[in-house]
PDB file of N, CA and C in Angstrom:
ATOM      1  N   UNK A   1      24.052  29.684  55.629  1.00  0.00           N
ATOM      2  CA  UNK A   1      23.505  28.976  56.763  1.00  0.00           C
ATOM      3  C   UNK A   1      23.318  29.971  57.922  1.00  0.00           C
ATOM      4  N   UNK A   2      22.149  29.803  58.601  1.00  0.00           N
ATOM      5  CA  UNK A   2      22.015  30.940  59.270  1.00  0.00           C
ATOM      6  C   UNK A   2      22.311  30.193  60.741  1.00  0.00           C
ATOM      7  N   UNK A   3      22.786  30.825  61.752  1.00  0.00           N
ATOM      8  CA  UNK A   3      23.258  30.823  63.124  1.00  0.00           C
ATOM      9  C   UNK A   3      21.929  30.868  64.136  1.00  0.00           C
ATOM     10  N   UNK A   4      21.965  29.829  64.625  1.00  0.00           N
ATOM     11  CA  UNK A   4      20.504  29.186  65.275  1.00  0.00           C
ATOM     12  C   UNK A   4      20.717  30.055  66.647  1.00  0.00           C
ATOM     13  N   UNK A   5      21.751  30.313  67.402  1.00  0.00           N
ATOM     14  CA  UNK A   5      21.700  31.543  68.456  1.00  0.00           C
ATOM     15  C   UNK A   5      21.114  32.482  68.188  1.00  0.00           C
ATOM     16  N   UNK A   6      21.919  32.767  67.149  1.00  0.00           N
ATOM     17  CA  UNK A   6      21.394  34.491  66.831  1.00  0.00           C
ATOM     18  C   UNK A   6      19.911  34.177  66.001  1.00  0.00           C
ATOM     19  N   UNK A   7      19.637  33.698  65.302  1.00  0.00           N
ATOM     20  CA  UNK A   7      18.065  33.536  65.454  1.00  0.00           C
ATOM     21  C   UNK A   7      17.095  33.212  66.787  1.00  0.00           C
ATOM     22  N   UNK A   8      17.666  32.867  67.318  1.00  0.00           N
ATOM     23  CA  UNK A   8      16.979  32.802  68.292  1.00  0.00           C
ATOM     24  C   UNK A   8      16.796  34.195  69.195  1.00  0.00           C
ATOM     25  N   UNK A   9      17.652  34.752  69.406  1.00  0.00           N
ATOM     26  CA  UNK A   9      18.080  35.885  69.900  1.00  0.00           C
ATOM     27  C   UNK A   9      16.975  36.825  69.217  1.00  0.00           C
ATOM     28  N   UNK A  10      17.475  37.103  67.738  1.00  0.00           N
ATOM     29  CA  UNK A  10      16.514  38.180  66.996  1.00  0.00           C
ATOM     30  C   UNK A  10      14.946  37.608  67.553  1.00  0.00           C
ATOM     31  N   UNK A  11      14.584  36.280  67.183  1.00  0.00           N
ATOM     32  CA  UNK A  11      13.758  36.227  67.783  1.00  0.00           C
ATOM     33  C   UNK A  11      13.008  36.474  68.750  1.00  0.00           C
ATOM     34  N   UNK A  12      13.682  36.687  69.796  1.00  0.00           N
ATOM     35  CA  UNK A  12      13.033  37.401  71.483  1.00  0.00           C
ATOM     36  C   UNK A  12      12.560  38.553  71.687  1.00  0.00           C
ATOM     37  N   UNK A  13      13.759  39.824  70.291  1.00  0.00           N
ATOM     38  CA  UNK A  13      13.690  40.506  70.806  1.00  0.00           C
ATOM     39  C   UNK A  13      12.669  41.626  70.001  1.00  0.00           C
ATOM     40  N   UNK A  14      12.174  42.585  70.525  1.00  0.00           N
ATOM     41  CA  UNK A  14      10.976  42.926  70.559  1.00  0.00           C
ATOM     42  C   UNK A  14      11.004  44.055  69.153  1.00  0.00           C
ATOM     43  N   UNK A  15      10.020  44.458  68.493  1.00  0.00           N
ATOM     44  CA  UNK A  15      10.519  45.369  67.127  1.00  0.00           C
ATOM     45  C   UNK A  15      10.574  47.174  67.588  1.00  0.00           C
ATOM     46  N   UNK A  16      10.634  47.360  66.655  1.00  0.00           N
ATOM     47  CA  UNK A  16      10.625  49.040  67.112  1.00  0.00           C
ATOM     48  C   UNK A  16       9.213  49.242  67.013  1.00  0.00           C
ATOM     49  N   UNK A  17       8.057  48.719  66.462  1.00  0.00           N
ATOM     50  CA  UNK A  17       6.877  49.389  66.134  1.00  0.00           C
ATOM     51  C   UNK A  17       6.412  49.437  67.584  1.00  0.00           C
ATOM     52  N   UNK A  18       6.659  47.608  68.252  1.00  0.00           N
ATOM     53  CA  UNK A  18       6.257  47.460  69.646  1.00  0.00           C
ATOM     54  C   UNK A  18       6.050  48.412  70.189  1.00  0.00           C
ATOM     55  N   UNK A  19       7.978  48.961  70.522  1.00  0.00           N
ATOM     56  CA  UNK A  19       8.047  49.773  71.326  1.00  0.00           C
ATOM     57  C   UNK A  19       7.717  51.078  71.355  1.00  0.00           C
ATOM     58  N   UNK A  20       7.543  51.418  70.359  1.00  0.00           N
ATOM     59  CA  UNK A  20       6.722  52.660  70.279  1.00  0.00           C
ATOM     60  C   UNK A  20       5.093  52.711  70.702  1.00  0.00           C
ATOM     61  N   UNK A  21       4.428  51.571  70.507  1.00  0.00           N
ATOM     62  CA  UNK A  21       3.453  51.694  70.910  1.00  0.00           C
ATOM     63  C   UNK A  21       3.006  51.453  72.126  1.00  0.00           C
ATOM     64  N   UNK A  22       4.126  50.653  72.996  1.00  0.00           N
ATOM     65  CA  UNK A  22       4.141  50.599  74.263  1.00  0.00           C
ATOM     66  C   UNK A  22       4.418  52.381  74.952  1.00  0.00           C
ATOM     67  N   UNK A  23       5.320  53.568  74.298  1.00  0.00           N
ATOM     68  CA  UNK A  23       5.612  53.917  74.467  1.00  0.00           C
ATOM     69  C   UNK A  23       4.486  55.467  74.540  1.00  0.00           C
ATOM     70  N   UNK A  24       3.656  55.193  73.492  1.00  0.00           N
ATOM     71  CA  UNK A  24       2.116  55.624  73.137  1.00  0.00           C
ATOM     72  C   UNK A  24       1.250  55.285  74.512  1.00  0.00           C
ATOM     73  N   UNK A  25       1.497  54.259  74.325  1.00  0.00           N
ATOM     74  CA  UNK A  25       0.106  53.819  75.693  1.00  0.00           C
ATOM     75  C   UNK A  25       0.759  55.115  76.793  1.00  0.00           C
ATOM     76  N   UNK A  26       2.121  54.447  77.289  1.00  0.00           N
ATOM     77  CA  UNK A  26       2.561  54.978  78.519  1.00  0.00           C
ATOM     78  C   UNK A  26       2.254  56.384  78.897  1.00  0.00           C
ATOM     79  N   UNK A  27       2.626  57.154  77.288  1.00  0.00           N
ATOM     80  CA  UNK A  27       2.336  58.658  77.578  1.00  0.00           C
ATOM     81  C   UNK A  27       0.351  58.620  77.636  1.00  0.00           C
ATOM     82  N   UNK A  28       0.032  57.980  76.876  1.00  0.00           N
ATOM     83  CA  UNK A  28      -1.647  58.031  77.310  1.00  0.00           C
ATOM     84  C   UNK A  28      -2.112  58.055  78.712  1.00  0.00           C
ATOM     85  N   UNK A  29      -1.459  56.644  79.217  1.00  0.00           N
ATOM     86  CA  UNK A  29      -1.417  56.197  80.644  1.00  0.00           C
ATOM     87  C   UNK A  29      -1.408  57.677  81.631  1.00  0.00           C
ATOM     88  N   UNK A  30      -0.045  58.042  81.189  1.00  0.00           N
ATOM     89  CA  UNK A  30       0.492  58.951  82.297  1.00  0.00           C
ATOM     90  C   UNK A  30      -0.364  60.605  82.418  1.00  0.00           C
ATOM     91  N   UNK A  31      -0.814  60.791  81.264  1.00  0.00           N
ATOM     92  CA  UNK A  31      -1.933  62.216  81.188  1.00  0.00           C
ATOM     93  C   UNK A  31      -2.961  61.796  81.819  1.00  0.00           C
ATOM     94  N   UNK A  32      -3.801  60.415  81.687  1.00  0.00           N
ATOM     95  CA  UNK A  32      -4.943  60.021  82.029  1.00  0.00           C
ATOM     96  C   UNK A  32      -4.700  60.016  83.554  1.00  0.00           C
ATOM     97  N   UNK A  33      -3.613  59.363  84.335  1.00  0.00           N
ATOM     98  CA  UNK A  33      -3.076  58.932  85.686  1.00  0.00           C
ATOM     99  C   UNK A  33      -3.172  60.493  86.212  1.00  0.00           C
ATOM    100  N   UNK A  34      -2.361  61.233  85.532  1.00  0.00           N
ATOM    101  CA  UNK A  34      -2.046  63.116  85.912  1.00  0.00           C
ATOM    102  C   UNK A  34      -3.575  63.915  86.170  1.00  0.00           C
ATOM    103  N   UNK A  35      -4.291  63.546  85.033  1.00  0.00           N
ATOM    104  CA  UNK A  35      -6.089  64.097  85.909  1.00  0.00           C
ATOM    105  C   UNK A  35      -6.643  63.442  86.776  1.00  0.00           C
ATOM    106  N   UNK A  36      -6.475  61.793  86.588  1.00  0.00           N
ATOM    107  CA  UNK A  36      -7.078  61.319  88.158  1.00  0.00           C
ATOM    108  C   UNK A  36      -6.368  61.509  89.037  1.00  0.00           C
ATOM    109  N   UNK A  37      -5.185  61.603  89.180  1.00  0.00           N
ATOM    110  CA  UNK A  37      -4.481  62.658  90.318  1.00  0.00           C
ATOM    111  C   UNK A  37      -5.051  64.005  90.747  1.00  0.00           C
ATOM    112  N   UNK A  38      -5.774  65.330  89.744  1.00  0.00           N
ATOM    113  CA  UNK A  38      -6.116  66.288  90.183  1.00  0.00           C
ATOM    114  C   UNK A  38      -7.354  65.876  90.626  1.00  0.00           C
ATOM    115  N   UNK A  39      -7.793  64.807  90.229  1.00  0.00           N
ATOM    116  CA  UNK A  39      -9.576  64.583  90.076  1.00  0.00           C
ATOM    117  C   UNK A  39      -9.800  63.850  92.038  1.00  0.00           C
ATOM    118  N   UNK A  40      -8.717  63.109  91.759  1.00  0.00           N
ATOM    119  CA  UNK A  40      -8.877  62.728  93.444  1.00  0.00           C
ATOM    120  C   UNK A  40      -8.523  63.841  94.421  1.00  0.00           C
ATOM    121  N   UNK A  41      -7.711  64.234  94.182  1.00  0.00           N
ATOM    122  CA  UNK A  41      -7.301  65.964  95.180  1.00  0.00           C
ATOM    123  C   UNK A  41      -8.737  66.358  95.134  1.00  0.00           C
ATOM    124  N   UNK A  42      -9.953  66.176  94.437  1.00  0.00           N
ATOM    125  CA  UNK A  42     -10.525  66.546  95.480  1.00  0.00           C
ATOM    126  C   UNK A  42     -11.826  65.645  96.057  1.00  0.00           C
ATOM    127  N   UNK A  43     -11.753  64.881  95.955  1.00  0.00           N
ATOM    128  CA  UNK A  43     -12.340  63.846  96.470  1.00  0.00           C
ATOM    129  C   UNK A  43     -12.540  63.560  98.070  1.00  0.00           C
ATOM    130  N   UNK A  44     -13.605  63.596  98.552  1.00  0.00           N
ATOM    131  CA  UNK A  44     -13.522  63.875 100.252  1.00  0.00           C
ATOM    132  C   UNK A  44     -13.039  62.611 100.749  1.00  0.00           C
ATOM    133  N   UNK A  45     -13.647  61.412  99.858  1.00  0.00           N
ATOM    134  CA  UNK A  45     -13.467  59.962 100.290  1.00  0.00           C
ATOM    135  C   UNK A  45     -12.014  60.176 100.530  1.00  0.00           C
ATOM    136  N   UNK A  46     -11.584  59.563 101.808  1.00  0.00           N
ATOM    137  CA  UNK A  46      -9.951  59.235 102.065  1.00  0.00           C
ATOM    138  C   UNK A  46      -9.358  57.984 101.660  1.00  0.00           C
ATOM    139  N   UNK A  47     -10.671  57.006 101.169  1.00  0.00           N
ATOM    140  CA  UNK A  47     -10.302  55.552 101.529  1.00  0.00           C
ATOM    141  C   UNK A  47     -10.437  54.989  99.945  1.00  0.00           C
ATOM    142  N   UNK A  48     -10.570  56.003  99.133  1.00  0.00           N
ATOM    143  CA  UNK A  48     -10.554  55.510  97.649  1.00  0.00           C
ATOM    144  C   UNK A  48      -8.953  56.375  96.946  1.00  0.00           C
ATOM    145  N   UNK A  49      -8.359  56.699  97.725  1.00  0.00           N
ATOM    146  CA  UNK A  49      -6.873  57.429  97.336  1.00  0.00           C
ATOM    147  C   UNK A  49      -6.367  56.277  96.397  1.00  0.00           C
ATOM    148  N   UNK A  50      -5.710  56.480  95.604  1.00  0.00           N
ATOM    149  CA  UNK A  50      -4.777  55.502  94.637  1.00  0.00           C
ATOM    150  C   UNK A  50      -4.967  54.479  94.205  1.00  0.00           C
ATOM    151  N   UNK A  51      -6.188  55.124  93.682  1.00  0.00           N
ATOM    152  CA  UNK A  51      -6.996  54.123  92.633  1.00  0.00           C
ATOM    153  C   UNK A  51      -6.282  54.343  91.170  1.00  0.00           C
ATOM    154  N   UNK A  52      -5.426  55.010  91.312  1.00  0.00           N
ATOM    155  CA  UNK A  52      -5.211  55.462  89.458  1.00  0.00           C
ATOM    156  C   UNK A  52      -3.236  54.757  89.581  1.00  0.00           C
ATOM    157  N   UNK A  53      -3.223  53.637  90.638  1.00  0.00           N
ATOM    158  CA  UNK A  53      -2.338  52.514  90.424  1.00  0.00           C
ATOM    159  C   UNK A  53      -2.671  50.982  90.433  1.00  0.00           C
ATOM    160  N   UNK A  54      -4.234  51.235  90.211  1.00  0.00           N
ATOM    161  CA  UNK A  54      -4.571  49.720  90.355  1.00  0.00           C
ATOM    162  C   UNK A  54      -4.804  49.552  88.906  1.00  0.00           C
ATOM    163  N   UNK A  55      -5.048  48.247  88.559  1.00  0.00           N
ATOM    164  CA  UNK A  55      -5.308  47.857  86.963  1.00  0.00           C
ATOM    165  C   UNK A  55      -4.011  47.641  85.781  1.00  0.00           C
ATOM    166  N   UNK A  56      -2.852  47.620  86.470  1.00  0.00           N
ATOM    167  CA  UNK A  56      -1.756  47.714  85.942  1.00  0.00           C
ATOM    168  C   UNK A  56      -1.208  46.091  85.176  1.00  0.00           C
ATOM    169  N   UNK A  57      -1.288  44.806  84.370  1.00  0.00           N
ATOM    170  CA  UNK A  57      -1.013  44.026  83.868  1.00  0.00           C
ATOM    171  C   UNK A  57       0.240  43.663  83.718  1.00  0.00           C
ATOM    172  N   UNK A  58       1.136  44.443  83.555  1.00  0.00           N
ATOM    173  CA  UNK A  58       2.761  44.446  83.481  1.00  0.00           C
ATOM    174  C   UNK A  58       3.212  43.538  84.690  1.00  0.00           C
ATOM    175  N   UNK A  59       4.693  42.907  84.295  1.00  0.00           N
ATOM    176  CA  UNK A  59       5.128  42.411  85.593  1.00  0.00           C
ATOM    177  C   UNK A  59       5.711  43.640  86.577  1.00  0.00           C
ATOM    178  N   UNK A  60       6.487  45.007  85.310  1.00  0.00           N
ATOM    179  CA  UNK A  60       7.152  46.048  86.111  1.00  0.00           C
ATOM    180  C   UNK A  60       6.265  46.794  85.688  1.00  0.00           C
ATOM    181  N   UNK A  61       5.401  47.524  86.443  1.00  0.00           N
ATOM    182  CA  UNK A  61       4.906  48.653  86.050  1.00  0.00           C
ATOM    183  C   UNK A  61       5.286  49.981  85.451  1.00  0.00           C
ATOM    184  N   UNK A  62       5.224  51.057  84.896  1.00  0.00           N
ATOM    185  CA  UNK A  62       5.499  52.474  84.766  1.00  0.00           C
ATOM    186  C   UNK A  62       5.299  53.124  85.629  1.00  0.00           C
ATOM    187  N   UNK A  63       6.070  53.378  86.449  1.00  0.00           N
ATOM    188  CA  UNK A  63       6.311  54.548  87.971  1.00  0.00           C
ATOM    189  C   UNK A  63       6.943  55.580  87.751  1.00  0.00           C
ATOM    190  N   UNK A  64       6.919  55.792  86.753  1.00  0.00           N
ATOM    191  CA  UNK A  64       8.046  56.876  86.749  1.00  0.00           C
ATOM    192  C   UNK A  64       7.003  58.644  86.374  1.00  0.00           C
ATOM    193  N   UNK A  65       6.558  58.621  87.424  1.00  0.00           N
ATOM    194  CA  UNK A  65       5.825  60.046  87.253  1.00  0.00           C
ATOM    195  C   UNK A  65       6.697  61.075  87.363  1.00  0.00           C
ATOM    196  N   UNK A  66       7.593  61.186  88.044  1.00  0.00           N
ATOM    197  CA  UNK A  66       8.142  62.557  88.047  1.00  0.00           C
ATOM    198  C   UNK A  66       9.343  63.046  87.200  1.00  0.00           C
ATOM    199  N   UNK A  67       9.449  63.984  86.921  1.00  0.00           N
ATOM    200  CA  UNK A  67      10.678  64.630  85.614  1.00  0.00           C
ATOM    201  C   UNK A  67      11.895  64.878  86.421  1.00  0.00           C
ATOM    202  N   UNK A  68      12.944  64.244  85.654  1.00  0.00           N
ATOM    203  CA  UNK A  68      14.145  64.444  86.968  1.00  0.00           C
ATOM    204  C   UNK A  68      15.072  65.570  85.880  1.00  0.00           C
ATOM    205  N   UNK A  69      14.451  66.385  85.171  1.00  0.00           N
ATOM    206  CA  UNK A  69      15.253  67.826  84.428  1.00  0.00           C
ATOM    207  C   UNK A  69      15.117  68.554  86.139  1.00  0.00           C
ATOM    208  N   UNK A  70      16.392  69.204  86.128  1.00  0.00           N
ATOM    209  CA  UNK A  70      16.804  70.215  87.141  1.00  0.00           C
ATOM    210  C   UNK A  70      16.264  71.794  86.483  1.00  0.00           C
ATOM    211  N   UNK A  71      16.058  72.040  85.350  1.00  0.00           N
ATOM    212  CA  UNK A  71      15.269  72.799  84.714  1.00  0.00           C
ATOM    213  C   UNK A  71      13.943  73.046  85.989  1.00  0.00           C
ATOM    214  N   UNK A  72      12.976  72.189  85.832  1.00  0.00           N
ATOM    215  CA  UNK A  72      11.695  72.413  87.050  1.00  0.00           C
ATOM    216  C   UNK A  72      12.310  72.589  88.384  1.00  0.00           C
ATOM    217  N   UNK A  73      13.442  72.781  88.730  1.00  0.00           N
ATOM    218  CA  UNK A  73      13.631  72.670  90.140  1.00  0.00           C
ATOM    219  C   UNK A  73      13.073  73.514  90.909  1.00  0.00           C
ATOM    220  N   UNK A  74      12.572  74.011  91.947  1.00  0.00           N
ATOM    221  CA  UNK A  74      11.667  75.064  92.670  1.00  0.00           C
ATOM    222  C   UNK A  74      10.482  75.826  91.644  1.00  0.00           C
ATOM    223  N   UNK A  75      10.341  75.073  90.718  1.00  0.00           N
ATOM    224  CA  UNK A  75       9.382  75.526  89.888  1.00  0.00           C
ATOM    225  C   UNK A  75       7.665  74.707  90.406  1.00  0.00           C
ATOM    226  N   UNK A  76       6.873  75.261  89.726  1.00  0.00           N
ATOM    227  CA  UNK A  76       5.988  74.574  89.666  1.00  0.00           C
ATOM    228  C   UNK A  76       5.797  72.953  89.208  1.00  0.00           C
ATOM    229  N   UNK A  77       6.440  72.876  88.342  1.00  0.00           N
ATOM    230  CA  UNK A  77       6.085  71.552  87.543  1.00  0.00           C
ATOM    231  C   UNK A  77       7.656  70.477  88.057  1.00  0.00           C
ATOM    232  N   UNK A  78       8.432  71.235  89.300  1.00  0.00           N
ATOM    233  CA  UNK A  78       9.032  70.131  89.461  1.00  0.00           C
ATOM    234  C   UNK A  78       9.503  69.592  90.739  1.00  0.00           C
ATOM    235  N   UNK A  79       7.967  69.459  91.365  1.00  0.00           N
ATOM    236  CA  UNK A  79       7.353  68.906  92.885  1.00  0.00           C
ATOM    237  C   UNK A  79       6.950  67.033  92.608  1.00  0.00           C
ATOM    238  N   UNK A  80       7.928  66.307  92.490  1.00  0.00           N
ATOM    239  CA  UNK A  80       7.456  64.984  91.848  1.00  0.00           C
ATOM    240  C   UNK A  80       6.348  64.580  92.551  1.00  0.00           C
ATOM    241  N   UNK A  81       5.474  64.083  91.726  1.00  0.00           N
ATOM    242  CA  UNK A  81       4.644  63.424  92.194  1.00  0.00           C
ATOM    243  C   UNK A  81       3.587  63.612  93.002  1.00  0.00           C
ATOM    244  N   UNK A  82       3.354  65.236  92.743  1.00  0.00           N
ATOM    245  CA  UNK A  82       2.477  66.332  93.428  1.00  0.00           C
ATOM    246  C   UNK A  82       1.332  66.747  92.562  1.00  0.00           C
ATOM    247  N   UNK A  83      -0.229  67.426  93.523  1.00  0.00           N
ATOM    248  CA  UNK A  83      -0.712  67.448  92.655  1.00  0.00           C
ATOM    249  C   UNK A  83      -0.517  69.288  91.953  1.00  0.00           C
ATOM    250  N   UNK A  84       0.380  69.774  92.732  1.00  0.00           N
ATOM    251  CA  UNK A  84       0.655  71.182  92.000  1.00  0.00           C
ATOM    252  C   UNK A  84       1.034  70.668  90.093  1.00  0.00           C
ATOM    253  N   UNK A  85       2.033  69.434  90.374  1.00  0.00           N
ATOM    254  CA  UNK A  85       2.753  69.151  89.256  1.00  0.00           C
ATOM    255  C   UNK A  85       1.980  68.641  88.154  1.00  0.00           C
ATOM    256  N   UNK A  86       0.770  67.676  88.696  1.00  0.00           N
ATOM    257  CA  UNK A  86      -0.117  67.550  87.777  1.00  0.00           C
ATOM    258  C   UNK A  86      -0.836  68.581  87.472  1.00  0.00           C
ATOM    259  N   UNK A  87      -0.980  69.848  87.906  1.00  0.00           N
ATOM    260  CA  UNK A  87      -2.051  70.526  87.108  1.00  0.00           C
ATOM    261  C   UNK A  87      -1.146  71.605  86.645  1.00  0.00           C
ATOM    262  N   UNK A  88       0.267  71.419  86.881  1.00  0.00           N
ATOM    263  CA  UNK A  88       1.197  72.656  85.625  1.00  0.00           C
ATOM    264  C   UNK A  88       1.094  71.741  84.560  1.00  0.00           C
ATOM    265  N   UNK A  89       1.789  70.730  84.439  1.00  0.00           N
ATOM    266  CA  UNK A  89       1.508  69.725  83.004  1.00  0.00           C
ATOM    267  C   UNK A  89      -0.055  70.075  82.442  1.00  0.00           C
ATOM    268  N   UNK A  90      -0.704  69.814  82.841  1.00  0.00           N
ATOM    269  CA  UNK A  90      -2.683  69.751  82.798  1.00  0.00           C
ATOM    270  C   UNK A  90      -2.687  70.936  82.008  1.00  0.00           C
ATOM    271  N   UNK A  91      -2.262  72.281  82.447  1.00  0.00           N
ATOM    272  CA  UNK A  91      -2.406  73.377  82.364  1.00  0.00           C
ATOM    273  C   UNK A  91      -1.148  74.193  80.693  1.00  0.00           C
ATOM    274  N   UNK A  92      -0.376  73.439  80.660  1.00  0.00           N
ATOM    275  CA  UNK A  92       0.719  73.341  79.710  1.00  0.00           C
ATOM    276  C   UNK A  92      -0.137  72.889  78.602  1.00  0.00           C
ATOM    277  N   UNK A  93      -0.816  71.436  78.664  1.00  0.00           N
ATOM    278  CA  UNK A  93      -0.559  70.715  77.574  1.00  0.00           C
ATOM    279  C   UNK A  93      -1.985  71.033  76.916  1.00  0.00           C
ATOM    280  N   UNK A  94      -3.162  71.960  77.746  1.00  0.00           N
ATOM    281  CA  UNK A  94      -4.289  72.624  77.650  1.00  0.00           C
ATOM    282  C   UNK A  94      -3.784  74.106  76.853  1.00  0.00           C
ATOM    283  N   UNK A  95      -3.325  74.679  77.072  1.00  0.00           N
ATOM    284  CA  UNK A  95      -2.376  75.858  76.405  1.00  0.00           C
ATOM    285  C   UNK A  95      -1.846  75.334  75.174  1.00  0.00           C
ATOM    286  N   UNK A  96      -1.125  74.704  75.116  1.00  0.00           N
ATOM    287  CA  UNK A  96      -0.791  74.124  73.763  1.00  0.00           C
ATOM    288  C   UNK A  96      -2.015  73.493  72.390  1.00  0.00           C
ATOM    289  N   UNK A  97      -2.497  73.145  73.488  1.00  0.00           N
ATOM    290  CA  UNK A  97      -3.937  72.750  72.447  1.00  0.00           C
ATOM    291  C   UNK A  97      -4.769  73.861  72.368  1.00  0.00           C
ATOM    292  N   UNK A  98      -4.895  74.764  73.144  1.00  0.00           N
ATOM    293  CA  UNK A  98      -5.815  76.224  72.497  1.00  0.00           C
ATOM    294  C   UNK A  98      -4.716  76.808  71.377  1.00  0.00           C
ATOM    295  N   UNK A  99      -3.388  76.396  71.467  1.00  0.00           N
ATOM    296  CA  UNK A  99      -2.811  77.320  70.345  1.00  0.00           C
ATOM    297  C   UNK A  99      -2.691  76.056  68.734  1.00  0.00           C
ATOM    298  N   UNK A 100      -2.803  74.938  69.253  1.00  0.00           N
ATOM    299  CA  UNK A 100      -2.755  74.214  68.132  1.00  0.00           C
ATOM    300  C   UNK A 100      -4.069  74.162  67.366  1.00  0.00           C
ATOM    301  N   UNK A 101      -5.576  74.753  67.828  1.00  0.00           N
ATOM    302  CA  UNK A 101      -6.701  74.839  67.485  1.00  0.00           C
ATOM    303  C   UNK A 101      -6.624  76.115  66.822  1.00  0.00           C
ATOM    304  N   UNK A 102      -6.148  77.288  67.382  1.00  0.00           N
ATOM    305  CA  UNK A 102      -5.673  78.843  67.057  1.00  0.00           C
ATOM    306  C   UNK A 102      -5.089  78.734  65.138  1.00  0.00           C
ATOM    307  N   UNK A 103      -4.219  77.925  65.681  1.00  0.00           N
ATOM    308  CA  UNK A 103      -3.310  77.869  64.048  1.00  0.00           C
ATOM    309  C   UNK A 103      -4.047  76.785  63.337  1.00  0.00           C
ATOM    310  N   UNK A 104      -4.958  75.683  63.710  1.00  0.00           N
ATOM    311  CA  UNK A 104      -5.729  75.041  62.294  1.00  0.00           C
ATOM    312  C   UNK A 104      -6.767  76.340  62.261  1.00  0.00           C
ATOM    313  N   UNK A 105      -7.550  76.614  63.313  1.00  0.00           N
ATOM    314  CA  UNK A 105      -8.498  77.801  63.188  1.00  0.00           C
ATOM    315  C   UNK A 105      -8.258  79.288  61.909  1.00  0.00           C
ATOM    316  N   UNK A 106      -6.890  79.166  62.021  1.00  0.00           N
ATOM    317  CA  UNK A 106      -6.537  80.478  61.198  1.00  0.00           C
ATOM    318  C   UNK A 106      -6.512  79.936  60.044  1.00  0.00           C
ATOM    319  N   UNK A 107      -5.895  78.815  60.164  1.00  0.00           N
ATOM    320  CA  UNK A 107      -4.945  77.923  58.392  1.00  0.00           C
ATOM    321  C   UNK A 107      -6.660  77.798  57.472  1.00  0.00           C
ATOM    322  N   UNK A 108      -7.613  77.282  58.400  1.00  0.00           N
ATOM    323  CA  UNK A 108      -8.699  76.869  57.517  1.00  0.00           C
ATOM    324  C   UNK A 108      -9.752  78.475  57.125  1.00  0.00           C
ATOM    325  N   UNK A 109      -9.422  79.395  57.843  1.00  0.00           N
ATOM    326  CA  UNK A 109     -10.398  80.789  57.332  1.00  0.00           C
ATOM    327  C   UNK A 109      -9.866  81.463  56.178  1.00  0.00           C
TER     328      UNK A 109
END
């Protein structure tokens, strides 16, 4: 006989695939959010600033832009919520993809 709480319970609660794919979007979210951050830096308009927090559906949003590793500290990439910080990430994850193109580039000649 199964326990109508705890079914209920399992019931609510959310699977792992969910959360991973919630977890997919977020990092999508947050690269896409990180260039319209550099993309507005330069934008002359003053009055279209923080447009890349509107459109959000959630009751709690994802705010959490900045890396709290003490690793970045006086570094480049660990000015929260800056646009120096978006374009060390930008600039990282662009580097990584010329070397991940480098090594299919080699694997397939």
């Amino acid at each position: 006989m199964v326990n109508p709480v705890t079914s209920f319970f399992r019931s609510m609660q959310e699977t792992d695939a969910s959360r991973i794919d919630r977890m997919k979007e977020r990092v999508a979210e947050g690269s896409i959010d990180a260039q319209k951050q550099v993309d507005e830096y330069n934008v002359l308009n003053t009055f279209s600033h923080a447009y890349y927090l509107n459109g959000e559906k959630r009751l709690r949003a994802f705010n959490s832009y900045t890396c709290s590793n003490s690793y970045f500290a006086g570094r480049a990439g660990g000015i929260g919520s800056s646009f120096k910080t978006a374009r060390y990430y930008t600039d990282q994850a662009m580097s990584r993809r010329d070397a991940l193109m480098e090594e299919v580039a080699a694997e397939s000649s």
